[in-house]
N, C-alpha and C. Protein backbone atom coordinates (compact mmCIF):
# COMPACT_ATOMS: atom_id res chain seq x y z
N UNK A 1 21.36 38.77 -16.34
CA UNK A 1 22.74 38.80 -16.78
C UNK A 1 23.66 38.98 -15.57
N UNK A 2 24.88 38.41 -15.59
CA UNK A 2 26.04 38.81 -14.50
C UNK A 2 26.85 39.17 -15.20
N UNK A 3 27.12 40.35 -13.63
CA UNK A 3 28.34 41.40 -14.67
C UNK A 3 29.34 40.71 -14.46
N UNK A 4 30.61 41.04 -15.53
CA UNK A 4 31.70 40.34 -15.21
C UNK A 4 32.39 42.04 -15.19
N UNK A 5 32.73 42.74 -14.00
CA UNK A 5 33.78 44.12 -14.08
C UNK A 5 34.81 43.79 -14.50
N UNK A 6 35.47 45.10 -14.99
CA UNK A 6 36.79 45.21 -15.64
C UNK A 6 37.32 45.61 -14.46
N UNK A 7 38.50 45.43 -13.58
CA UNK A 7 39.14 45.56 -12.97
C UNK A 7 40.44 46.07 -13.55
N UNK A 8 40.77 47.38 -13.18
CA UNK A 8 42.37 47.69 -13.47
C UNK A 8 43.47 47.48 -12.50
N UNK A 9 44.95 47.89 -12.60
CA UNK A 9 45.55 47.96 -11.34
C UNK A 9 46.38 46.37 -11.55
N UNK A 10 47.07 46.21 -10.24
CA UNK A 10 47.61 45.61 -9.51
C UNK A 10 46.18 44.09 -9.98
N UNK A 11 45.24 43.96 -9.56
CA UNK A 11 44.00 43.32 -9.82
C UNK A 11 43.48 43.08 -10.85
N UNK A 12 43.56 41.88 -11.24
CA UNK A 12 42.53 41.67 -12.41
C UNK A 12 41.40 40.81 -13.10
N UNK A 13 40.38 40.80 -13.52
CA UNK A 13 39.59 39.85 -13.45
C UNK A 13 39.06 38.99 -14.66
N UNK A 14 39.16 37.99 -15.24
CA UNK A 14 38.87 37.48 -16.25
C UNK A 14 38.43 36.22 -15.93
N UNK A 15 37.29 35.77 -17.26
CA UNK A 15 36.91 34.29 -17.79
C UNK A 15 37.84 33.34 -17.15
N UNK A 16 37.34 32.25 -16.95
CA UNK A 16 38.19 30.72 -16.83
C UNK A 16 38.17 30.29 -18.04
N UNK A 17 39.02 29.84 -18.82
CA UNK A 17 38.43 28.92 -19.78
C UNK A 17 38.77 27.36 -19.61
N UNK A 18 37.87 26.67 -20.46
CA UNK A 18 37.68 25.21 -19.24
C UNK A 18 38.57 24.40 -20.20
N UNK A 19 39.51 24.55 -20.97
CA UNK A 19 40.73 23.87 -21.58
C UNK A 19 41.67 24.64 -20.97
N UNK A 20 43.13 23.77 -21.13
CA UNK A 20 44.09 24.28 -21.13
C UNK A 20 45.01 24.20 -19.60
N UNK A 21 45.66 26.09 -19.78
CA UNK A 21 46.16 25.66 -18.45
C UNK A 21 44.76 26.08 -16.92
N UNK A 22 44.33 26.71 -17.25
CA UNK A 22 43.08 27.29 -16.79
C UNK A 22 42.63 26.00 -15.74
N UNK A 23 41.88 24.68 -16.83
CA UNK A 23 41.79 24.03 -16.31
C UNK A 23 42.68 22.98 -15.45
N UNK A 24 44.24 23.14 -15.83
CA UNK A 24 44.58 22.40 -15.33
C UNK A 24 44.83 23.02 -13.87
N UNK A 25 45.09 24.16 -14.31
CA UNK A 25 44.65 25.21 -12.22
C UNK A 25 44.22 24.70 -11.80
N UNK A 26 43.01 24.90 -11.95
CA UNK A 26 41.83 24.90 -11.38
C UNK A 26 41.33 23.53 -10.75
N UNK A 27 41.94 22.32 -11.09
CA UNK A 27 42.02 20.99 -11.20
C UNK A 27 42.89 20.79 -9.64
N UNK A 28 44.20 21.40 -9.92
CA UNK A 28 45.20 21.23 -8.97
C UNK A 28 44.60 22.28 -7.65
N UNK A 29 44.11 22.91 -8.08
CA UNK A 29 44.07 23.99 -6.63
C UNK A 29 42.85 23.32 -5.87
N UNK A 30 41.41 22.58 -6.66
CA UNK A 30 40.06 21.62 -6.07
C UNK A 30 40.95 20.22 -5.07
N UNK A 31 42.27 20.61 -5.68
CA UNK A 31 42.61 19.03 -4.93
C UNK A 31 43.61 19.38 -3.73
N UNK A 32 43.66 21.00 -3.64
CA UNK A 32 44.89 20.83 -2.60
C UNK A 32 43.50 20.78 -1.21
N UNK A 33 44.25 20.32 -0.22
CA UNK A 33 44.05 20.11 0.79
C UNK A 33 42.76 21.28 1.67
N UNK A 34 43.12 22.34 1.28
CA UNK A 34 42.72 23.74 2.11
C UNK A 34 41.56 24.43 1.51
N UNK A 35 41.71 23.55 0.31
CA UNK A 35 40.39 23.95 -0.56
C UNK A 35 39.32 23.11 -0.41
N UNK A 36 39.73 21.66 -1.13
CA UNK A 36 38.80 20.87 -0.79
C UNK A 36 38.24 20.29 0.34
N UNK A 37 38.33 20.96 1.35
CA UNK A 37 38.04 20.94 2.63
C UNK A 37 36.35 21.58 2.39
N UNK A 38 36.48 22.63 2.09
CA UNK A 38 35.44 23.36 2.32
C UNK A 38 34.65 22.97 0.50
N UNK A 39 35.17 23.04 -0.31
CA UNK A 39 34.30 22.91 -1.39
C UNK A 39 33.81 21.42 -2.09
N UNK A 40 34.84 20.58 -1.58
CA UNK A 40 34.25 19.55 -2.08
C UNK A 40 33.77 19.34 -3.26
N UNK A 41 35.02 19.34 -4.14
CA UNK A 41 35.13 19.73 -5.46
C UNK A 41 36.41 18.92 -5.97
N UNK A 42 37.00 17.88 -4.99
CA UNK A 42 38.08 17.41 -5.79
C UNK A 42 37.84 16.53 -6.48
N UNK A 43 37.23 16.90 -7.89
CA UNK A 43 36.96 15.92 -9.04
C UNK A 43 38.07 15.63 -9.87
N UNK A 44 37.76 14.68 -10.94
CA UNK A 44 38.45 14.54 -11.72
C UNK A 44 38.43 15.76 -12.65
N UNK A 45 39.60 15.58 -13.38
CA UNK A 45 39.88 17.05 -14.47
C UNK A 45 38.55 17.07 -15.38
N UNK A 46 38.66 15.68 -16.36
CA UNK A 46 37.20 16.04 -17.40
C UNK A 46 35.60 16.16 -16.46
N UNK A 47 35.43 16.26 -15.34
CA UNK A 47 34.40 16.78 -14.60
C UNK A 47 34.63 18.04 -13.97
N UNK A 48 35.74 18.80 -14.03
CA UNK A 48 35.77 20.11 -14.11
C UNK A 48 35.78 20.83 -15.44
N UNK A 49 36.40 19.97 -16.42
CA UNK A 49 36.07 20.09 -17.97
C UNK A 49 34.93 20.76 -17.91
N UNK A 50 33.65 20.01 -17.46
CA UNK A 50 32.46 19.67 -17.78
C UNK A 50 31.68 20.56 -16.87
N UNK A 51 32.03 20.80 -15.60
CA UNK A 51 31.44 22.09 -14.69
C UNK A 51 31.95 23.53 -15.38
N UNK A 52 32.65 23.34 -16.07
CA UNK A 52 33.26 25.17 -16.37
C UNK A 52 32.79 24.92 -17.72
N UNK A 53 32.45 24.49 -18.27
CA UNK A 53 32.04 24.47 -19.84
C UNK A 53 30.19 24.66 -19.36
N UNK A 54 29.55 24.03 -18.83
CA UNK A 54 28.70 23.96 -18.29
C UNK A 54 27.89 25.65 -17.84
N UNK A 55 29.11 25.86 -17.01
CA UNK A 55 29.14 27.52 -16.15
C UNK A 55 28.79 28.85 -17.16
N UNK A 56 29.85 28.29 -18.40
CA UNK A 56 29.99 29.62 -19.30
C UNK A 56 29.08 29.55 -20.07
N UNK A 57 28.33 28.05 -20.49
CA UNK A 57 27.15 27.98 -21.51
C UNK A 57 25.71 28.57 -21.17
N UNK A 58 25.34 28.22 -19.70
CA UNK A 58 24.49 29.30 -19.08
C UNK A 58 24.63 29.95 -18.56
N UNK A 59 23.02 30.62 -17.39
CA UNK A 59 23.45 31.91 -17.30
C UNK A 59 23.35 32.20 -15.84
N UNK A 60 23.62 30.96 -15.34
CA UNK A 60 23.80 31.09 -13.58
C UNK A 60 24.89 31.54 -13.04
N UNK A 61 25.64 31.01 -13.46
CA UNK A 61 27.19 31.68 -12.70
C UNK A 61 28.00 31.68 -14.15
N UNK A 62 29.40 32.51 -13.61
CA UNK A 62 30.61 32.70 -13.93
C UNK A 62 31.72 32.55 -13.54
N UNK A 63 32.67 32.07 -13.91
CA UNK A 63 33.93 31.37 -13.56
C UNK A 63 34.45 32.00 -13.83
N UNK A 64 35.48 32.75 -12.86
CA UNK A 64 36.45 33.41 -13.10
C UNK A 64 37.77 33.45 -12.16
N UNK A 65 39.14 34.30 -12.57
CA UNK A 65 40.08 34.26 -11.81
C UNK A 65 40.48 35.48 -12.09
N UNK A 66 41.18 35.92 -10.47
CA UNK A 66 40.94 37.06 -9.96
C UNK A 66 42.87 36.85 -9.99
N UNK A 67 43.39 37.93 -11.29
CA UNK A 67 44.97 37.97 -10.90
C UNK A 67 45.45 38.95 -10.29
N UNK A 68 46.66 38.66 -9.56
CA UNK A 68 47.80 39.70 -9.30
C UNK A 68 49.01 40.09 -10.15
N UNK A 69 48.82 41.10 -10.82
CA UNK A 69 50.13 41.17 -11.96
C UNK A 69 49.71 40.07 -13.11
N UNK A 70 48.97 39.70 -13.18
CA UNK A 70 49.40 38.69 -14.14
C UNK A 70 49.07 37.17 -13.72
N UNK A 71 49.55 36.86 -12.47
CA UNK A 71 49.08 35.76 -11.85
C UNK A 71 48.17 35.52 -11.02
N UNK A 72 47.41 33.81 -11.85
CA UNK A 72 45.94 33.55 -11.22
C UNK A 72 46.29 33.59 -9.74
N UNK A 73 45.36 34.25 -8.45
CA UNK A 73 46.01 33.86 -7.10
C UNK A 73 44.40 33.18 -6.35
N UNK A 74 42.95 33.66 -7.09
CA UNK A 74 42.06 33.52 -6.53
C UNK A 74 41.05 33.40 -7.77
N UNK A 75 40.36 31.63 -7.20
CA UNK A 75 38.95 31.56 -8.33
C UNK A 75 37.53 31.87 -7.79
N UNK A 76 36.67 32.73 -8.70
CA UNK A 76 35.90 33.17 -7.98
C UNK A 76 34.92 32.82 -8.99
N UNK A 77 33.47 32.37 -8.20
CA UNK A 77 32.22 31.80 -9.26
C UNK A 77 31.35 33.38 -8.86
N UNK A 78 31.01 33.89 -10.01
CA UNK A 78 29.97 34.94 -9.50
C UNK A 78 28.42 34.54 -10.07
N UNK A 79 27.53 34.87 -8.74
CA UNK A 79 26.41 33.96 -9.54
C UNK A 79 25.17 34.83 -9.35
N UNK A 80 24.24 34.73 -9.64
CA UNK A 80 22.92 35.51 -9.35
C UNK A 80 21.75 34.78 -8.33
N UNK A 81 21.55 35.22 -6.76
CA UNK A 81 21.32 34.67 -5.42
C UNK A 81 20.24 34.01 -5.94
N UNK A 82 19.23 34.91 -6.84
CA UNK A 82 17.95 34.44 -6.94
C UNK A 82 17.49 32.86 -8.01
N UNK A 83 18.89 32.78 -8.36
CA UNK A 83 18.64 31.28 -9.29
C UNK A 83 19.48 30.43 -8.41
N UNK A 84 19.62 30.60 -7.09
CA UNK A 84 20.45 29.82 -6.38
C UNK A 84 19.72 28.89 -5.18
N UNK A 85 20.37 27.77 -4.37
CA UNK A 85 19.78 27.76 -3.41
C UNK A 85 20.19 28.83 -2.14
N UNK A 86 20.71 29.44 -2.21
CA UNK A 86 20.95 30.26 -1.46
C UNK A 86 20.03 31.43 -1.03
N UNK A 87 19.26 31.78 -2.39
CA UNK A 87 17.86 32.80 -1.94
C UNK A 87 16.91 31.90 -1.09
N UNK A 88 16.85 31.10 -0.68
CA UNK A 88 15.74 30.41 0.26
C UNK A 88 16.72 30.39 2.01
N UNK A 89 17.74 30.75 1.88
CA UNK A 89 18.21 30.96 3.52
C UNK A 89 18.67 32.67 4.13
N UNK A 90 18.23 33.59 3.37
CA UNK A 90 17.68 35.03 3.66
C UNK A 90 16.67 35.50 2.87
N UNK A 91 16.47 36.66 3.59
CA UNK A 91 15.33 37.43 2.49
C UNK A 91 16.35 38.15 1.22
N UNK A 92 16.47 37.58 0.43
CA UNK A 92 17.45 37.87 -0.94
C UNK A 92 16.19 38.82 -1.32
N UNK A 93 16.99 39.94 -2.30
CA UNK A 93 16.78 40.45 -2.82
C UNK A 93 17.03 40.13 -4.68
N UNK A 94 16.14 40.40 -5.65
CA UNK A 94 16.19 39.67 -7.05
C UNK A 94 17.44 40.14 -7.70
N UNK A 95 18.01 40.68 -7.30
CA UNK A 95 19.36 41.57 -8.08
C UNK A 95 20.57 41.23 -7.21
N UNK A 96 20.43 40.45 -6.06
CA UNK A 96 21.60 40.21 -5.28
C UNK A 96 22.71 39.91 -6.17
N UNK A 97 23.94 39.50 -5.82
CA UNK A 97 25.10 38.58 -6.60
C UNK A 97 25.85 37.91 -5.68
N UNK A 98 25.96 36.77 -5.56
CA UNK A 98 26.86 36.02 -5.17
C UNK A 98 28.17 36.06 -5.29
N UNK A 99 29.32 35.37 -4.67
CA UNK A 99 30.34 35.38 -4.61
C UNK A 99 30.87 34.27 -4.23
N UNK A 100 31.46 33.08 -4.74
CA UNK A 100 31.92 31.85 -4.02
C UNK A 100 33.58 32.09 -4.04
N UNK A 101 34.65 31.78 -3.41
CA UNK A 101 35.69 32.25 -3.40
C UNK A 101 36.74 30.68 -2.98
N UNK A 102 37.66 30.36 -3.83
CA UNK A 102 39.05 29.67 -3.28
C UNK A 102 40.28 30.63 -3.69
N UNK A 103 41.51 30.75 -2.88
CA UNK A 103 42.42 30.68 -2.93
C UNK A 103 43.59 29.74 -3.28
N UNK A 104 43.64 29.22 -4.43
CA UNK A 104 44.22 27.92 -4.69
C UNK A 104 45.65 27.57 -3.98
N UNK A 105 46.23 28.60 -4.65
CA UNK A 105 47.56 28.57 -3.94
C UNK A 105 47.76 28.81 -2.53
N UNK A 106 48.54 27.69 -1.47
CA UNK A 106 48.74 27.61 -0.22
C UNK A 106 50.08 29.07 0.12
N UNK A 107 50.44 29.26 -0.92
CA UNK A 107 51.45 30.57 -0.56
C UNK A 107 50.66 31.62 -0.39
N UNK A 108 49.33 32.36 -0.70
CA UNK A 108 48.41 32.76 -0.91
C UNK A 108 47.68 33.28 0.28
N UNK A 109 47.65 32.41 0.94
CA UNK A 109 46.77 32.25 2.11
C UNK A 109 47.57 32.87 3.36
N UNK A 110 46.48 33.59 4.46
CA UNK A 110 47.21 34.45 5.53
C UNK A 110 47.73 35.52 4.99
N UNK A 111 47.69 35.88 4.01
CA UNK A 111 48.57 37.25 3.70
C UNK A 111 47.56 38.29 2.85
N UNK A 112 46.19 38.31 3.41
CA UNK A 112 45.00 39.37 3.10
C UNK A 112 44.71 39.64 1.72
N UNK A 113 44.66 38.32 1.11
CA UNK A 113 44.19 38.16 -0.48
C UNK A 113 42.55 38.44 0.06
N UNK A 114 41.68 38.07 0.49
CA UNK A 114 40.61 37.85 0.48
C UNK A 114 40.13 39.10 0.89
N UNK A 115 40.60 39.75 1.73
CA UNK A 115 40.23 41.41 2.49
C UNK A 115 41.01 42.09 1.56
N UNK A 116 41.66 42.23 1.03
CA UNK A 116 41.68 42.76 -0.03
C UNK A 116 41.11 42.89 -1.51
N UNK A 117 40.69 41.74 -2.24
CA UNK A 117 40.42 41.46 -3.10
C UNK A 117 38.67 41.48 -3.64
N UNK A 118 38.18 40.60 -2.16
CA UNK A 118 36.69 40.81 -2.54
C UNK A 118 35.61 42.02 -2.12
N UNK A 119 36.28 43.32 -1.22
CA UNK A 119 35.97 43.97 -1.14
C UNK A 119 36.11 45.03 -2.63
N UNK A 120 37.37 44.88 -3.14
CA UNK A 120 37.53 45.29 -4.37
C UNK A 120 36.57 44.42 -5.76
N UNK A 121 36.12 43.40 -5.34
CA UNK A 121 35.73 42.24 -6.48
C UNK A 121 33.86 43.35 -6.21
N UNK A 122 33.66 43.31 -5.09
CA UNK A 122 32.61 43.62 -4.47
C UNK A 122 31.78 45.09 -5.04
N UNK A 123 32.99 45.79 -4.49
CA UNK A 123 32.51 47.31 -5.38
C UNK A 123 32.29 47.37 -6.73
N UNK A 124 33.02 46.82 -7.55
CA UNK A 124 33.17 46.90 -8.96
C UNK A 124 32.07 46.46 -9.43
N UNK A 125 31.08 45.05 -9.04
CA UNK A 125 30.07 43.98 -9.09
C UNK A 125 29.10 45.29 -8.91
N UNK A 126 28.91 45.97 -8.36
CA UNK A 126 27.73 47.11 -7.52
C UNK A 126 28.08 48.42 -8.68
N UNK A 127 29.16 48.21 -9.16
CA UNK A 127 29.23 49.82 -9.96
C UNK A 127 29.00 49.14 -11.45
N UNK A 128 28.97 47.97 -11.97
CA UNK A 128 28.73 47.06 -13.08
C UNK A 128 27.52 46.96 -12.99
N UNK A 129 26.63 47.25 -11.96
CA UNK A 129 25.41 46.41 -12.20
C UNK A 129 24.24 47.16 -10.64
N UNK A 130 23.41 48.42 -11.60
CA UNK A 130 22.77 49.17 -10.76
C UNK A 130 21.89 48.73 -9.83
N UNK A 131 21.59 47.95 -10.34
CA UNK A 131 20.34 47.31 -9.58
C UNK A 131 20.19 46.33 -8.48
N UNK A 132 21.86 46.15 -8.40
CA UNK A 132 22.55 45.34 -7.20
C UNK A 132 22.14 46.08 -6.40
N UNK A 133 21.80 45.66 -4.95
CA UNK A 133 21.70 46.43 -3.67
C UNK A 133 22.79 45.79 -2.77
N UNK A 134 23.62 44.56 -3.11
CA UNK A 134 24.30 44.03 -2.31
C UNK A 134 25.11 42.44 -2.70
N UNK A 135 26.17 42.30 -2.00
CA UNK A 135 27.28 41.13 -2.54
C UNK A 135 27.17 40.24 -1.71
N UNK A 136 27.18 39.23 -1.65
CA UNK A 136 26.82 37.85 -0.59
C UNK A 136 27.85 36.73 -0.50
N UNK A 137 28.22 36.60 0.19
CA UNK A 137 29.27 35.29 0.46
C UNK A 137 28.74 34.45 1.46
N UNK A 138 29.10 33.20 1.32
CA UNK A 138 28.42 32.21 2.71
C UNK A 138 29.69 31.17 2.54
N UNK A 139 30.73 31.60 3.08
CA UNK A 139 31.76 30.73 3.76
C UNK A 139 30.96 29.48 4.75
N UNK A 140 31.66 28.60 4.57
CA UNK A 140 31.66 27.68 5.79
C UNK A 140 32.12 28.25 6.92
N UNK A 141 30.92 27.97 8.14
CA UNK A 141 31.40 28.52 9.55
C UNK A 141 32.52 27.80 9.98
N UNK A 142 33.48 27.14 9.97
CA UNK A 142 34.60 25.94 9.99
C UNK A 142 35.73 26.67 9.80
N UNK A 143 35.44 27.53 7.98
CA UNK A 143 37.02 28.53 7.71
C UNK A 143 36.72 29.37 8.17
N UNK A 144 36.85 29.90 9.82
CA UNK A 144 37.22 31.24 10.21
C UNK A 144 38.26 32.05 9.71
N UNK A 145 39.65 31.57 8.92
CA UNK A 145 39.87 32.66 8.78
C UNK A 145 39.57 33.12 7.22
N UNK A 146 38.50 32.57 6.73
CA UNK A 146 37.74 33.37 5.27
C UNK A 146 37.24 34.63 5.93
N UNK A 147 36.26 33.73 6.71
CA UNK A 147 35.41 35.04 7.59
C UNK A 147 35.93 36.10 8.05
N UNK A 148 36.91 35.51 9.36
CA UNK A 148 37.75 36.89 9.48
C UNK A 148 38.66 37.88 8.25
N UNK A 149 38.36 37.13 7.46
CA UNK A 149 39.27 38.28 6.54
C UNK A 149 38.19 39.38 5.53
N UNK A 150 37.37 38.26 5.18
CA UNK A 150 35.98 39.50 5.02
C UNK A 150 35.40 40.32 5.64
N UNK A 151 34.99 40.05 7.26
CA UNK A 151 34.54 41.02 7.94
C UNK A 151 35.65 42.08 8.38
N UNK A 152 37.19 41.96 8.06
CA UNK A 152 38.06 43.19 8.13
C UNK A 152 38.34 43.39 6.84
N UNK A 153 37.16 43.20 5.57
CA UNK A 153 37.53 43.88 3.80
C UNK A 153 36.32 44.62 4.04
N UNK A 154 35.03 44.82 5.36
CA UNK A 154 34.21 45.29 4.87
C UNK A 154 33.03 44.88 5.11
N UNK A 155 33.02 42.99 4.91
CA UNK A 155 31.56 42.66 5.14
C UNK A 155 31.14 42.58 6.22
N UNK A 156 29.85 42.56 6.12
CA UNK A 156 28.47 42.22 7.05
C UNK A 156 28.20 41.27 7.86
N UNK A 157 28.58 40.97 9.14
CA UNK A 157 28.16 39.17 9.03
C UNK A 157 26.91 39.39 9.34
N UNK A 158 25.71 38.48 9.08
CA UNK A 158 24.26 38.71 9.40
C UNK A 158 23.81 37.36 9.73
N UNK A 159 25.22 36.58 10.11
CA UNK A 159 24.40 35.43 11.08
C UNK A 159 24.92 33.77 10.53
N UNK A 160 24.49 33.21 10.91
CA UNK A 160 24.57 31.60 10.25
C UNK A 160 23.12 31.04 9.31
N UNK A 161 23.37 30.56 8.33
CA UNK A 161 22.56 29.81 7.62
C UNK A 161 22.73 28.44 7.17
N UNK A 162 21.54 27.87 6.84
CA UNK A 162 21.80 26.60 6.66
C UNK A 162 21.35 26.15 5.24
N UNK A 163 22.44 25.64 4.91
CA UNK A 163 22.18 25.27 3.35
C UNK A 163 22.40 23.54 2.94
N UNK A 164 22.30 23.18 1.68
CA UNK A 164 21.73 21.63 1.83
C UNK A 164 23.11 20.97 2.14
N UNK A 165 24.43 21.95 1.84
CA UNK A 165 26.10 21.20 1.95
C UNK A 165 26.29 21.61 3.42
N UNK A 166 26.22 22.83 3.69
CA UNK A 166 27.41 23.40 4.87
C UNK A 166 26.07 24.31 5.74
N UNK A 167 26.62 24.47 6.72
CA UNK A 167 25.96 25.46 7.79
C UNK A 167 27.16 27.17 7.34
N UNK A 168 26.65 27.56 7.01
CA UNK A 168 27.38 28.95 6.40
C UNK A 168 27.28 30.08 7.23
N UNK A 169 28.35 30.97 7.31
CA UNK A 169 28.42 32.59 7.19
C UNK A 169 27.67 33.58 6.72
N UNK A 170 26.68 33.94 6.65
CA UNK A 170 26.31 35.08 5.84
C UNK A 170 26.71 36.44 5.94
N UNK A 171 27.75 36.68 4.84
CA UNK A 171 28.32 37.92 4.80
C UNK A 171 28.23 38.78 3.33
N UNK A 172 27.66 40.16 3.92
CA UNK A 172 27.11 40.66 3.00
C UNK A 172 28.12 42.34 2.83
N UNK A 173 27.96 42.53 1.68
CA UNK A 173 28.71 43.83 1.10
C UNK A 173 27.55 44.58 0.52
N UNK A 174 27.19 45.41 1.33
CA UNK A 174 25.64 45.98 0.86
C UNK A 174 26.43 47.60 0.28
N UNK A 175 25.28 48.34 -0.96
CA UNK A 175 25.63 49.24 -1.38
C UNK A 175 25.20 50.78 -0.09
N UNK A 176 24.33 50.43 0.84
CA UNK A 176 24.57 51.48 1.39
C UNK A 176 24.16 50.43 2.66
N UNK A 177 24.01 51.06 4.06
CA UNK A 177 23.78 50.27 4.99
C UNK A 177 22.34 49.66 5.21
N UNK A 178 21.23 50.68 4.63
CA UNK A 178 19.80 50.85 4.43
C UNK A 178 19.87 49.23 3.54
N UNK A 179 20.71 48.48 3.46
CA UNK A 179 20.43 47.34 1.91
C UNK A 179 20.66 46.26 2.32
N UNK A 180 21.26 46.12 4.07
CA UNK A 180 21.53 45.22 4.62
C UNK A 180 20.24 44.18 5.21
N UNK A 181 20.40 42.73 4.57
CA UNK A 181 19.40 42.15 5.38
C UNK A 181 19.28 41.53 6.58
């Protein structure tokens, strides 16, 4: 199972749902420029239809958006490492959780959404779910400033990996330092 935390505050975290305006976000933010750079995701709308309907029906990831006040500012897939390809480029642990992260909005960006947010997305994921030992992100080595903004929210970098899309970041939010791989 993946936890989905309740987040209070200023922060908040909920479902995507794959109608509506949700999708039509989510549509517009795969196509701006700064995103689809790195995710390679600027599909058509009914094939994001079809990836987020897809997401919520099983039990690999979760689609969600991470608001401020009220407004969507950051979509975040939370997934479980060990049904991923991603457990084959560290020694993952079976309880890891993933973290894939865009910032849709270009107003958004440079102004410490990400060092703020997924260190907060991070803790909550670890206090939801005991058996976590640790939070994983693998930015593209390309967006330095993802990276730099995680490794000043907190994370780990533990190196470069190579995965079947991108040569990645591995940055980790471990629950104590003893959890780091």
């Amino acid at each position: 199972m993946i936890p989905i935390p309740a987040l209070t505050g200023e922060w908040t975290l909920r479902l995507v749902s794959p109608d509506g305006d949700d999708l039509e976000l989510l549509h517009r933010w795969m196509n701006e420029p700064h995103v689809s750079r790195f995710w390679k995701q600027d599909w058509p709308i009914e094939k994001w239809r079809e990836e987020l309907t897809g997401q919520l029906s099983g039990d690999h990831s979760r689609p969600c958006l991470l608001l401020k006040d009220g407004e969507p500012v950051v979509y975040v897939e939370i997934y479980r490492v060990a049904r991923d390809q991603l457990a084959a480029a560290y020694a993952a642990l079976p309880d890891d959780i993933g973290v894939h992260l865009a910032i849709g909005d270009s107003k958004w960006t440079g102004r410490g959404v990400a060092s703020t947010t997924m260190p907060l997305l991070a803790k909550a994921l670890l206090g939801a779910d005991e058996n976590c030992r640790r939070v994983v992100l693998e930015p593209d080595v390309r967006n330095v400033p993802a990276i730099r903004a995680l490794r000043s929210g907190g994370f780990h970098h533990r190196g470069e990996i190579t995965l079947p899309n991108k040569t990645a970041a591995l940055l980790v939010y471990p629950r104590t330092e003893e959890d780091l791989p």
